[in-house]
Protein backbone atom coordinates (compact mmCIF):
# COMPACT_ATOMS: atom_id res chain seq x y z
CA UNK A 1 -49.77 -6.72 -30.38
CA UNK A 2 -48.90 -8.39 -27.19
CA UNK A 3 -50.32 -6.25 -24.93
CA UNK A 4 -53.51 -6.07 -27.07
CA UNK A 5 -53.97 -9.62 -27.02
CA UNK A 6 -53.38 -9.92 -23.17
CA UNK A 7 -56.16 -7.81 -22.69
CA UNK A 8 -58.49 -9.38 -24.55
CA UNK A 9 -57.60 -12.90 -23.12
CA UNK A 10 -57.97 -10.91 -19.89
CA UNK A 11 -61.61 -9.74 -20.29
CA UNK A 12 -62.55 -13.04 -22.01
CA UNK A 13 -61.84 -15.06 -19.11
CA UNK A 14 -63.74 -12.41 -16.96
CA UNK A 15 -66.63 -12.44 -18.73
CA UNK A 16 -66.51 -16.22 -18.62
CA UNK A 17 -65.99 -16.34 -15.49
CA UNK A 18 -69.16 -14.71 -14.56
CA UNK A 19 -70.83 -17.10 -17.24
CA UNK A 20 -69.24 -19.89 -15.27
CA UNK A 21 -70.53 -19.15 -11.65
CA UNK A 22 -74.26 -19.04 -13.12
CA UNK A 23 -73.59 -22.44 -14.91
CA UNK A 24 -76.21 -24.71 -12.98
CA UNK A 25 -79.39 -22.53 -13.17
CA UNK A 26 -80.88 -21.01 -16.41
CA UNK A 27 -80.82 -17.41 -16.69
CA UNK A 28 -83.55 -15.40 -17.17
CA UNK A 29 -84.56 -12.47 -18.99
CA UNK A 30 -83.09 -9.76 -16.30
CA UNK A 31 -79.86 -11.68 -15.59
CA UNK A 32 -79.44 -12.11 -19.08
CA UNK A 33 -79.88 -8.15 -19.80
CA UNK A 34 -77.56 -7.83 -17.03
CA UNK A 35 -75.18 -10.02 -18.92
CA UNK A 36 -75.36 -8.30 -22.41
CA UNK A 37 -74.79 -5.07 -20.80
CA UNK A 38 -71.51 -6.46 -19.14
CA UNK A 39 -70.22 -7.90 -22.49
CA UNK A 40 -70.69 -4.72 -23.98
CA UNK A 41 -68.94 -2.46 -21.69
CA UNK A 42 -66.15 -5.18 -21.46
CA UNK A 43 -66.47 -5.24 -25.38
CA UNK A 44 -65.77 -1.51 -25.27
CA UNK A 45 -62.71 -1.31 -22.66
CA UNK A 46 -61.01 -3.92 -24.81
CA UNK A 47 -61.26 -1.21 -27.85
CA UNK A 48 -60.26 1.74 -26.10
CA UNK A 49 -57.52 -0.55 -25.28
CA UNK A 50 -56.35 -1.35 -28.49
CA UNK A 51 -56.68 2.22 -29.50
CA UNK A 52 -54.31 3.40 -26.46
CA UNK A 53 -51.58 0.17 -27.70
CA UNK A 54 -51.68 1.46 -30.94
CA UNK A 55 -51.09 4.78 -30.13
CA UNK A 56 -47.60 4.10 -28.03
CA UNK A 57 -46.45 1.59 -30.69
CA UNK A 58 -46.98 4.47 -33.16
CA UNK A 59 -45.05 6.59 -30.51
CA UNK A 60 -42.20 4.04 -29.83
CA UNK A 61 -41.84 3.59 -33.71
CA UNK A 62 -38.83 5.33 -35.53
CA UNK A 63 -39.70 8.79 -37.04
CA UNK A 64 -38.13 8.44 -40.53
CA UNK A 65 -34.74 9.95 -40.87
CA UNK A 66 -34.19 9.07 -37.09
CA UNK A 67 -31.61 6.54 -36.37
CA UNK A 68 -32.29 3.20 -34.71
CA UNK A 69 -30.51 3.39 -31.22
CA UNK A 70 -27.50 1.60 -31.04
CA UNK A 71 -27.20 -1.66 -29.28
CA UNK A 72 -25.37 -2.07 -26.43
CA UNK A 73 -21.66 -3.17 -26.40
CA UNK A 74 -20.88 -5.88 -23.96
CA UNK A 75 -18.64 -4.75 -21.32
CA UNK A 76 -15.17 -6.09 -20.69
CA UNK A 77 -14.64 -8.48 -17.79
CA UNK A 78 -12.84 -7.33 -14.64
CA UNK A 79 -10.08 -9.80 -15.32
CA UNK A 80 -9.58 -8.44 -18.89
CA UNK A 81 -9.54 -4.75 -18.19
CA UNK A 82 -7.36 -5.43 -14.70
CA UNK A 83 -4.13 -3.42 -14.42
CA UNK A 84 -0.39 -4.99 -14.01
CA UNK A 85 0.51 -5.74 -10.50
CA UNK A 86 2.00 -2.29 -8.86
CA UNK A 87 5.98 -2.35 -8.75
CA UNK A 88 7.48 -4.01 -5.67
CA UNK A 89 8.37 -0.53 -4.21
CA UNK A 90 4.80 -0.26 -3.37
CA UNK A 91 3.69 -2.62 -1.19
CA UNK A 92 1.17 -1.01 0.26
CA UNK A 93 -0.34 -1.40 -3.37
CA UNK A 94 0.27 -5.04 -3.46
CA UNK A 95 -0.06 -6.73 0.38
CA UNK A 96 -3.33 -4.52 1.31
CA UNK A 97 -4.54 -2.61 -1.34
CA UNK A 98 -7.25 -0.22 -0.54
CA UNK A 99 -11.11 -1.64 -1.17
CA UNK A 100 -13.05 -0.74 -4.52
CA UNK A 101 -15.80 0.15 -2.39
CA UNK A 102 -14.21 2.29 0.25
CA UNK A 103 -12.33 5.54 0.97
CA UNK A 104 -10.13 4.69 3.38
CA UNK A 105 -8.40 1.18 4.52
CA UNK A 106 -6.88 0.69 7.29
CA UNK A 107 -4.27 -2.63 8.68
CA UNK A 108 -2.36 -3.39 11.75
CA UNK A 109 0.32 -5.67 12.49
CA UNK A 110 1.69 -6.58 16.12
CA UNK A 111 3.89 -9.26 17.72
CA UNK A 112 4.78 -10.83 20.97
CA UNK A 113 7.21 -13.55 22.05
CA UNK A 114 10.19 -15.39 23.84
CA UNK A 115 13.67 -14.28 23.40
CA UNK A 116 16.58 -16.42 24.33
CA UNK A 117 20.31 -15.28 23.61
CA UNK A 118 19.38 -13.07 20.81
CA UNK A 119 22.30 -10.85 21.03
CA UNK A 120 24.62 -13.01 22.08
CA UNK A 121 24.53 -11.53 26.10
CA UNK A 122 22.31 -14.81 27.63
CA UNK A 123 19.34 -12.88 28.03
CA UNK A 124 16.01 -14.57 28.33
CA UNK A 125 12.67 -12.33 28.30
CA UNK A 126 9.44 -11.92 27.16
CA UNK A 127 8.93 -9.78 24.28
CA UNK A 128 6.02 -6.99 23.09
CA UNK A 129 7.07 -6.52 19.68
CA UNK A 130 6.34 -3.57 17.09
CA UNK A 131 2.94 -2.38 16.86
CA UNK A 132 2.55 -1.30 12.72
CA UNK A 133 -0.23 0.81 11.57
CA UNK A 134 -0.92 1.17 8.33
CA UNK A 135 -3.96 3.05 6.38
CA UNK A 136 -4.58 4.94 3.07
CA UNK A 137 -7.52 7.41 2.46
CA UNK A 138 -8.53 7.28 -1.17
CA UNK A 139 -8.51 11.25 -2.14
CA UNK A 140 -9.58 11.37 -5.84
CA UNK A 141 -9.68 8.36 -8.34
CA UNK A 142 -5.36 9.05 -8.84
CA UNK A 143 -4.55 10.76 -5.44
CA UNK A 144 -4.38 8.33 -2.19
CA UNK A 145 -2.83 8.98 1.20
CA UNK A 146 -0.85 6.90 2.85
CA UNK A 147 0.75 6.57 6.27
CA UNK A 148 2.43 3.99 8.41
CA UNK A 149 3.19 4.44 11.86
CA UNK A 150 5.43 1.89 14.42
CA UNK A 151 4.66 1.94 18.11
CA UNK A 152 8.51 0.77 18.97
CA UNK A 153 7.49 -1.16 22.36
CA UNK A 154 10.39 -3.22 21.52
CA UNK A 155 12.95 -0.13 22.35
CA UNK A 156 10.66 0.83 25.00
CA UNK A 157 13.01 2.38 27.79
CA UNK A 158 10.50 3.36 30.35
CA UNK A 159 6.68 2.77 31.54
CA UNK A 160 4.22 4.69 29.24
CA UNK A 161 7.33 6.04 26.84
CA UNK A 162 7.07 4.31 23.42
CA UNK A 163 9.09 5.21 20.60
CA UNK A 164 6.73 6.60 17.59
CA UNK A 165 8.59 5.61 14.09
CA UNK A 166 6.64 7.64 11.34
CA UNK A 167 7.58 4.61 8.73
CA UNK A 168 6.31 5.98 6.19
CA UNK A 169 3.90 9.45 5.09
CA UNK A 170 3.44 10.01 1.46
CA UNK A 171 0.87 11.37 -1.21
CA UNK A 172 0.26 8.68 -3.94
CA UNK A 173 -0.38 9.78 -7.58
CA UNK A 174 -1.35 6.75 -9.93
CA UNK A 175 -1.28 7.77 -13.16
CA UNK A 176 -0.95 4.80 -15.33
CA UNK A 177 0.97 1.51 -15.77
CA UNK A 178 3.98 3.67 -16.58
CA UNK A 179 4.24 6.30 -14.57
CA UNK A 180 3.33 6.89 -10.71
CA UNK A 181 4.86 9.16 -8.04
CA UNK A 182 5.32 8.94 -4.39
CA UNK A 183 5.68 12.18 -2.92
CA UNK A 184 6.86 12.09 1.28
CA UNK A 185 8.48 9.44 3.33
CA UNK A 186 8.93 6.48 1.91
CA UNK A 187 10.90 3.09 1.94
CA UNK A 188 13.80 3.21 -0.80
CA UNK A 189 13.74 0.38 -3.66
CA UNK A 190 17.20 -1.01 -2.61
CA UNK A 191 16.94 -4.44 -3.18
CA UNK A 192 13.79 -6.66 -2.65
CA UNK A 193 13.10 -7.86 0.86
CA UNK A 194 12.73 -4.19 1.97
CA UNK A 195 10.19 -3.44 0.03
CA UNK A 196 8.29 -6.57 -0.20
CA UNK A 197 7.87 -7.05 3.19
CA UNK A 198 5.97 -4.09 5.64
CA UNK A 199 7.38 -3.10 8.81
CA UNK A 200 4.75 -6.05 10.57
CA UNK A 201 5.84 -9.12 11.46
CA UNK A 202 2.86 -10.84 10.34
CA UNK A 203 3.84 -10.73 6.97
CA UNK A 204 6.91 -12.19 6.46
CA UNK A 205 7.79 -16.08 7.07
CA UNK A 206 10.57 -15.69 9.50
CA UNK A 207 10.86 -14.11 12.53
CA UNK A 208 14.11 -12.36 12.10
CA UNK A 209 14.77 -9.98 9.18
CA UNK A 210 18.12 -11.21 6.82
CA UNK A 211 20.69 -9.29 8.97
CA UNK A 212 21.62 -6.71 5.76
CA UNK A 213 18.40 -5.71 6.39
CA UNK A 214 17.97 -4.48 9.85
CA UNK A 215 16.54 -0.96 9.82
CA UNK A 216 18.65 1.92 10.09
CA UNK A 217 17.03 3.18 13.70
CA UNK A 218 18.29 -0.83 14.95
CA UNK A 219 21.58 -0.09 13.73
CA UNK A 220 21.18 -1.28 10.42
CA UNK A 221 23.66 -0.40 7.57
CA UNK A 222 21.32 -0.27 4.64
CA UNK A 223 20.07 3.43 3.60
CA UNK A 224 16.19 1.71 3.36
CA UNK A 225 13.91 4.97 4.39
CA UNK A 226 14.12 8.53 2.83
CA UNK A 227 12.06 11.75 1.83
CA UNK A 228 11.58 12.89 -1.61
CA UNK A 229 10.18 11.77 -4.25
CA UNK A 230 10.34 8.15 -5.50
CA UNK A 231 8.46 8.02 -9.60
CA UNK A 232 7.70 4.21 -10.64
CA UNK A 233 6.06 2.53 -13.28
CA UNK A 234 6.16 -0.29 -16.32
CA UNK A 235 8.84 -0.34 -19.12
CA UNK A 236 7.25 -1.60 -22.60
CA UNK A 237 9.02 -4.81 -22.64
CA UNK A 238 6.69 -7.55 -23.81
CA UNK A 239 6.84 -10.95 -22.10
CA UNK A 240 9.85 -9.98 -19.98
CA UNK A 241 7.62 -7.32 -18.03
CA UNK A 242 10.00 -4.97 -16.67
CA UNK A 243 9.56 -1.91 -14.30
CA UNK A 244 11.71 1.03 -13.08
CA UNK A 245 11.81 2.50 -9.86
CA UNK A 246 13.64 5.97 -9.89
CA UNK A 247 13.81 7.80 -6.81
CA UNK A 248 15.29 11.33 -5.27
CA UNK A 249 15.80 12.76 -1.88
CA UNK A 250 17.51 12.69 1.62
CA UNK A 251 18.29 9.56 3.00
CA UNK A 252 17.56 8.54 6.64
CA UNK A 253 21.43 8.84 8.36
CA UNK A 254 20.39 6.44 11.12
CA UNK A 255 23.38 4.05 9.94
CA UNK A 256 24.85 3.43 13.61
CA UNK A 257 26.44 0.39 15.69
CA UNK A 258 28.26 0.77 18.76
CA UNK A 259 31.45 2.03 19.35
CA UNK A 260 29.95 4.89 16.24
CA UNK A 261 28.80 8.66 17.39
CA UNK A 262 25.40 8.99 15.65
CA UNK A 263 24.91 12.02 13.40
CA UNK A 264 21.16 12.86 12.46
CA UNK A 265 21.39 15.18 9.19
CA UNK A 266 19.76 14.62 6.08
CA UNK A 267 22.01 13.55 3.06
CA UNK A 268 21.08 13.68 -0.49
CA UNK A 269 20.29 10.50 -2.11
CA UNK A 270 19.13 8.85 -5.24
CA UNK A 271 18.44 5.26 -6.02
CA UNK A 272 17.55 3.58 -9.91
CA UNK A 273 16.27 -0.40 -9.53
CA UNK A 274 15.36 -1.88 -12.55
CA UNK A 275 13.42 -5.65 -12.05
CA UNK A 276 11.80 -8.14 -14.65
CA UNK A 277 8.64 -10.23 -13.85
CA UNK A 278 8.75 -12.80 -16.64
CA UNK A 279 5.12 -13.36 -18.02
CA UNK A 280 5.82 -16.87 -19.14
CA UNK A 281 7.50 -17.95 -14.98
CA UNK A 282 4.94 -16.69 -13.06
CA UNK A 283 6.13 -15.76 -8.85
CA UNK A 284 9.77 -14.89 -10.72
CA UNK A 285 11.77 -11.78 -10.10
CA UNK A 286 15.09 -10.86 -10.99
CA UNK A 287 16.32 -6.91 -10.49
CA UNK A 288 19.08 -4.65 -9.53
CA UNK A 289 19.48 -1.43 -7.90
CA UNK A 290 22.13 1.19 -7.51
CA UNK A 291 21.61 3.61 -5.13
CA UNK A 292 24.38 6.50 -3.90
CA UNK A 293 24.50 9.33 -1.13
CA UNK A 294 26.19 11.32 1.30
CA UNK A 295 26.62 9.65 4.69
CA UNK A 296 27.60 10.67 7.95
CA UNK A 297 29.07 7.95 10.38
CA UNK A 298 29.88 10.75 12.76
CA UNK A 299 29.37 14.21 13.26
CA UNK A 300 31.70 15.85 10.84
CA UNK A 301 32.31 13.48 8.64
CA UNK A 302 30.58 12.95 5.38
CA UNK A 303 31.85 9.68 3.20
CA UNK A 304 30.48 8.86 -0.50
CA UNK A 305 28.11 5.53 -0.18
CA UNK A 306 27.60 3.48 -2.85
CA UNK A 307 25.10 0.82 -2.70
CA UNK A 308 24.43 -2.18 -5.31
CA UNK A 309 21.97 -5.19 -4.78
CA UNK A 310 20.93 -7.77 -7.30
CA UNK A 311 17.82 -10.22 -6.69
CA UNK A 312 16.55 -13.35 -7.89
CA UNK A 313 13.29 -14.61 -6.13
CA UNK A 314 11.10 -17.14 -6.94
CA UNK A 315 7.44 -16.89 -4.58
CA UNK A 316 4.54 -19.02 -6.12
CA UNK A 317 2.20 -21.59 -4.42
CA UNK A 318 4.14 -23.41 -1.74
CA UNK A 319 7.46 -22.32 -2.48
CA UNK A 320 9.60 -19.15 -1.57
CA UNK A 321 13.06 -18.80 -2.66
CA UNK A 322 14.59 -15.28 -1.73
CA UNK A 323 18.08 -14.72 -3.07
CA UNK A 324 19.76 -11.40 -2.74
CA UNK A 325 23.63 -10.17 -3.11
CA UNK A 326 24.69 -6.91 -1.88
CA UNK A 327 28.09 -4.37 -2.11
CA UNK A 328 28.18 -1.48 -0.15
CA UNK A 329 31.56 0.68 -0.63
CA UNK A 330 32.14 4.25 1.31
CA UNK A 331 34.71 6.05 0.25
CA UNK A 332 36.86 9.82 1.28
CA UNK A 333 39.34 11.29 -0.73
CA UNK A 334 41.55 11.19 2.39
CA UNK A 335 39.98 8.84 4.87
CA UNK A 336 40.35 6.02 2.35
CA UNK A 337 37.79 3.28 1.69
CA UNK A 338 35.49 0.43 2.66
CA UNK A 339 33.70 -2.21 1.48
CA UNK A 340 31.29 -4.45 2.20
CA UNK A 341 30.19 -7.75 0.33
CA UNK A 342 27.09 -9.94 1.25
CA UNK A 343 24.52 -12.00 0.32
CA UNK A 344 21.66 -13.78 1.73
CA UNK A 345 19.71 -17.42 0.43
CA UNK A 346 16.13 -18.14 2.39
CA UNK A 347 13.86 -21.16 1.59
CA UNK A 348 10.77 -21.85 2.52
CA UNK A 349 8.11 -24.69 1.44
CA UNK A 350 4.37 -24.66 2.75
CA UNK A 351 3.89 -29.05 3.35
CA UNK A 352 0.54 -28.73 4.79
CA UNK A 353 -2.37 -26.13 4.82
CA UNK A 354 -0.65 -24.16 8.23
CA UNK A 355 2.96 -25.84 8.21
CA UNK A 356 5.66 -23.86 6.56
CA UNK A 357 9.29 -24.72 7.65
CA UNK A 358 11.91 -22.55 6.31
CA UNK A 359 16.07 -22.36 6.19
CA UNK A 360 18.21 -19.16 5.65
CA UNK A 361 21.93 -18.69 5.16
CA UNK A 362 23.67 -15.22 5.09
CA UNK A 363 27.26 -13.86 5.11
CA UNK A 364 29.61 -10.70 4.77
CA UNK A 365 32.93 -9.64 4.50
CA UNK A 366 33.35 -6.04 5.61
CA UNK A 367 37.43 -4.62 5.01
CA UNK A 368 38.92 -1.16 4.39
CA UNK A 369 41.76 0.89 3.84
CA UNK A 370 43.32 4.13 5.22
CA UNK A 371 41.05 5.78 8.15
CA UNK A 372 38.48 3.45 7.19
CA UNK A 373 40.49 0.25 7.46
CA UNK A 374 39.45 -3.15 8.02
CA UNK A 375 39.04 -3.66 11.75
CA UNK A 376 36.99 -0.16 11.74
CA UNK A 377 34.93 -1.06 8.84
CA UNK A 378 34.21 -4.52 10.54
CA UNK A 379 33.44 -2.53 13.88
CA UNK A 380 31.14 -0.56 11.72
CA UNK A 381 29.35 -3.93 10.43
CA UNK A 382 30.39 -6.72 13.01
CA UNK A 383 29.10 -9.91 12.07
CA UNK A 384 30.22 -12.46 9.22
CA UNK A 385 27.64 -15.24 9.03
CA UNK A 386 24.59 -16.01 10.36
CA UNK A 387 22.53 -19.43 10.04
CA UNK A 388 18.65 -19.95 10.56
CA UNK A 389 16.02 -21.86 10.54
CA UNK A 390 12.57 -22.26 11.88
CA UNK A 391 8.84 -23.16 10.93
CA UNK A 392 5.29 -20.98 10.64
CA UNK A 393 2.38 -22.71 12.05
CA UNK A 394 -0.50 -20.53 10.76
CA UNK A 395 -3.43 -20.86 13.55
CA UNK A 396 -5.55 -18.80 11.39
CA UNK A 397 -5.60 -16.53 8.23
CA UNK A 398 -4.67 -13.88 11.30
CA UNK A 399 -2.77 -14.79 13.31
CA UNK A 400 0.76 -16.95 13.19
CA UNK A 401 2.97 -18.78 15.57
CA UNK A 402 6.37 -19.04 14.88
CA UNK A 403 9.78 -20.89 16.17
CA UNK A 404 13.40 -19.89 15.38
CA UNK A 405 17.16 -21.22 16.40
CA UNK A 406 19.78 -19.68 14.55
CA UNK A 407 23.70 -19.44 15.40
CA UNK A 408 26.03 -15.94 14.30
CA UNK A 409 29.36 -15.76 14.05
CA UNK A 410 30.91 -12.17 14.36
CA UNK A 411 34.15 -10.63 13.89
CA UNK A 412 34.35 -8.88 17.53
CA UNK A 413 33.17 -11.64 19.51
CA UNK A 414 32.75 -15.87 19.71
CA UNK A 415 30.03 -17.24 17.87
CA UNK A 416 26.45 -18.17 20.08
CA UNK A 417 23.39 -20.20 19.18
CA UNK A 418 19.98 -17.85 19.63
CA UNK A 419 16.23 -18.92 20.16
CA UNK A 420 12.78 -17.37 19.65
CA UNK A 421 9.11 -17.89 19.28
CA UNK A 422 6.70 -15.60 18.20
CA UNK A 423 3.06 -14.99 18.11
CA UNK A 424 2.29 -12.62 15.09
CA UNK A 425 -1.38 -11.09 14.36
CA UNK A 426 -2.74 -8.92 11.96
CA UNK A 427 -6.41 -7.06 12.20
């Protein structure tokens, strides 16, 4: 009836109009023949009209026995329907996750800076850093790629010969809250700060890495890279929020310091870490792992490794409070034992919008028996504490300058103070 009546108003105001612009004179006879004619034609368009609105009402009208269509249910907000974070051994997930919009996402990370005294032999250089790409190529709505390469410039030996580190290559299936599976190369769930943090620079507060967690290739002690298959996921749990990380494969045998023969075969290893996000103390984490395979200090020797870490980090708003405790114990039926026990404390506070000064304190007592006896386990792992501190200034949401002192104290050699500054990027 709308429609009808819009019309007519329509050719009302036409035919006035035309009434309107002949106001001032009087009409006569032939103007006003004209005029009847008009009315009547515009008198017949207005029925054929209403006979053409009738007809689709009677068209849009509901044939009896046919069912009114249903209204529309209001959609759920993106908040509502948004998934739990992904499990820490994912960071990729969590740091940069790929865009809604696109197929493939891509990151880099890359430092440079001033060393002074940073392995305790007085040296003082300039420093081009690790250069860490990172992308993912979306493959289906459950499958993503995903790989990370390091440009090592920091082990470069000679001009135009960098070190290529493939950090990590793996075939993403996400399933659900509950269950997802990393297939490839991937970064082992052994305690937190390995997995939290990518191989970049940029993205952690300090410039140094807690000692325990030096990568293998560096002559770290920690098993943190392997290939297989790591599965991850939610555990029903209610307000405690807990997930599972269980994971399968053949760990990286980089495990080297001086004085050791390096032996590159791949030993089978599995890891379980099992970590709580309380819902009601948001930025809280608390988790263990327990993670065992077959290492090989040397060529020809293979030693059971056993590794458990417990966490307890706090990282909301301003504040980030990283706590970790570690034992490592390898072990031969007739080479004997070792152990290792250490732990790590960083703090850090945020007291402007760039400023973000932060403290860390880290120790561990390394001892054996038999073939593995304390002064060669201690070889094997040679320093006992180590003391830091330093402050972020971030320039932009890119890019970060950073300053460092920080004094170790090994069992091989006198303690020395150490200095740095860094400038980190992203892009």
């Amino acid at each position: 009836m709308s429609l009808r009546l819009a019309c007519v108003f329509a050719l009302v105001f036409t035919a006035a109009g035309g009434g309107v612009a002949v106001a001032g004179e009087p009409p006569d006879d032939k103007d006003q023949g004209s005029q009847d004619q008009t009315i009547q034609k515009l008198l017949e368009r207005v029925q054929a009209l209403e006979r053409q609105v009738a007809a689709l009402e009677q068209a849009r009208a509901p044939q009896p026995g046919q069912a009114l269509p249903a209204e529309p249910q209001p959609t759920q907000s993106a908040i509502a329907i948004a998934p739990e974070p992904a499990p820490q051994q994912t960071p990729s997930d969590d740091a940069t996750p790929p865009d809604a919009g696109s197929r493939f996402n891509f990151h880099g990370y890359a430092d440079a800076g001033f060393l002074r005294n940073v392995d305790g032999t007085q040296t003082k250089k300039f420093d081009l850093g690790e250069i860490d790409l990172f992308g993912t190529e979306r493959l289906s709505p459950r499958l993503t790629a995903l790989m990370e390469l390091v440009f090592e410039t920091d082990d470069q030996q000679q001009v135009a010969r960098v070190p290529v580190n493939v950090e990590r290559l793996l075939l993403q299936y996400r399933g659900n809250d509950f269950f997802n599976v990393d297939i490839g190369s991937y970064r082992t769930a052994v305690g937190y700060y390995s997995t939290a943090y990518l191989r970049g620079a940029w993205l952690q507060t300090a410039i140094s890495r807690p000692k325990m967690f030096t990568f293998e290739d560096q002559g770290g002690f920690l098993p943190l890279h392997a290939v297989g298959v790591s599965i991850n996921g939610r555990i029903p749990s209610g307000d405690l929020n807990l997930h599972y990380v269980v994971e399968g494969g053949s760990s990286r045998n980089y495990g080297d310091t001086e004085g050791f023969l390096e032996d590159f075969s791949f030993n089978r290893a599995t890891n379980l870490a099992v970590y709580s996000q309380p819902r009601g103390a948001p930025g809280l984490e608390i988790g263990f792992s327990t993670y065992h395979d077959l290492f090989s200090p040397a060529a020809g020797i293979g030693l059971d490794r056993s590794v458990w870490m417990v966490h307890v980090v706090y990282v909301q708003g301003r504040v980030e409070f990283l706590n970790e405790g570690m034992r490592i114990g390898l072990s031969d039926g007739s080479l004997g034992s070792g152990t290792g026990l250490g732990f790590y404390s960083q703090i850090a506070y945020r007291i402007a919008s760039s400023w973000k000064p932060y403290a860390r304190v880290e120790y561990l007592n390394a001892y054996g028996t038999g073939a593995i006896n304390t002064a060669t386990a201690r070889q094997y792992v040679p320093w006992k504490t180590v003391y830091t501190g330093g402050v972020r200034y971030d320039l932009t949401d890119s890019v970060a300058l950073k300053f460092e002192l920080g004094q170790e104290s090994d069992y091989l050699r006198p303690s020395y103070i150490s200095a740095a500054v860094q400038l980190a990027f992203t892009f």
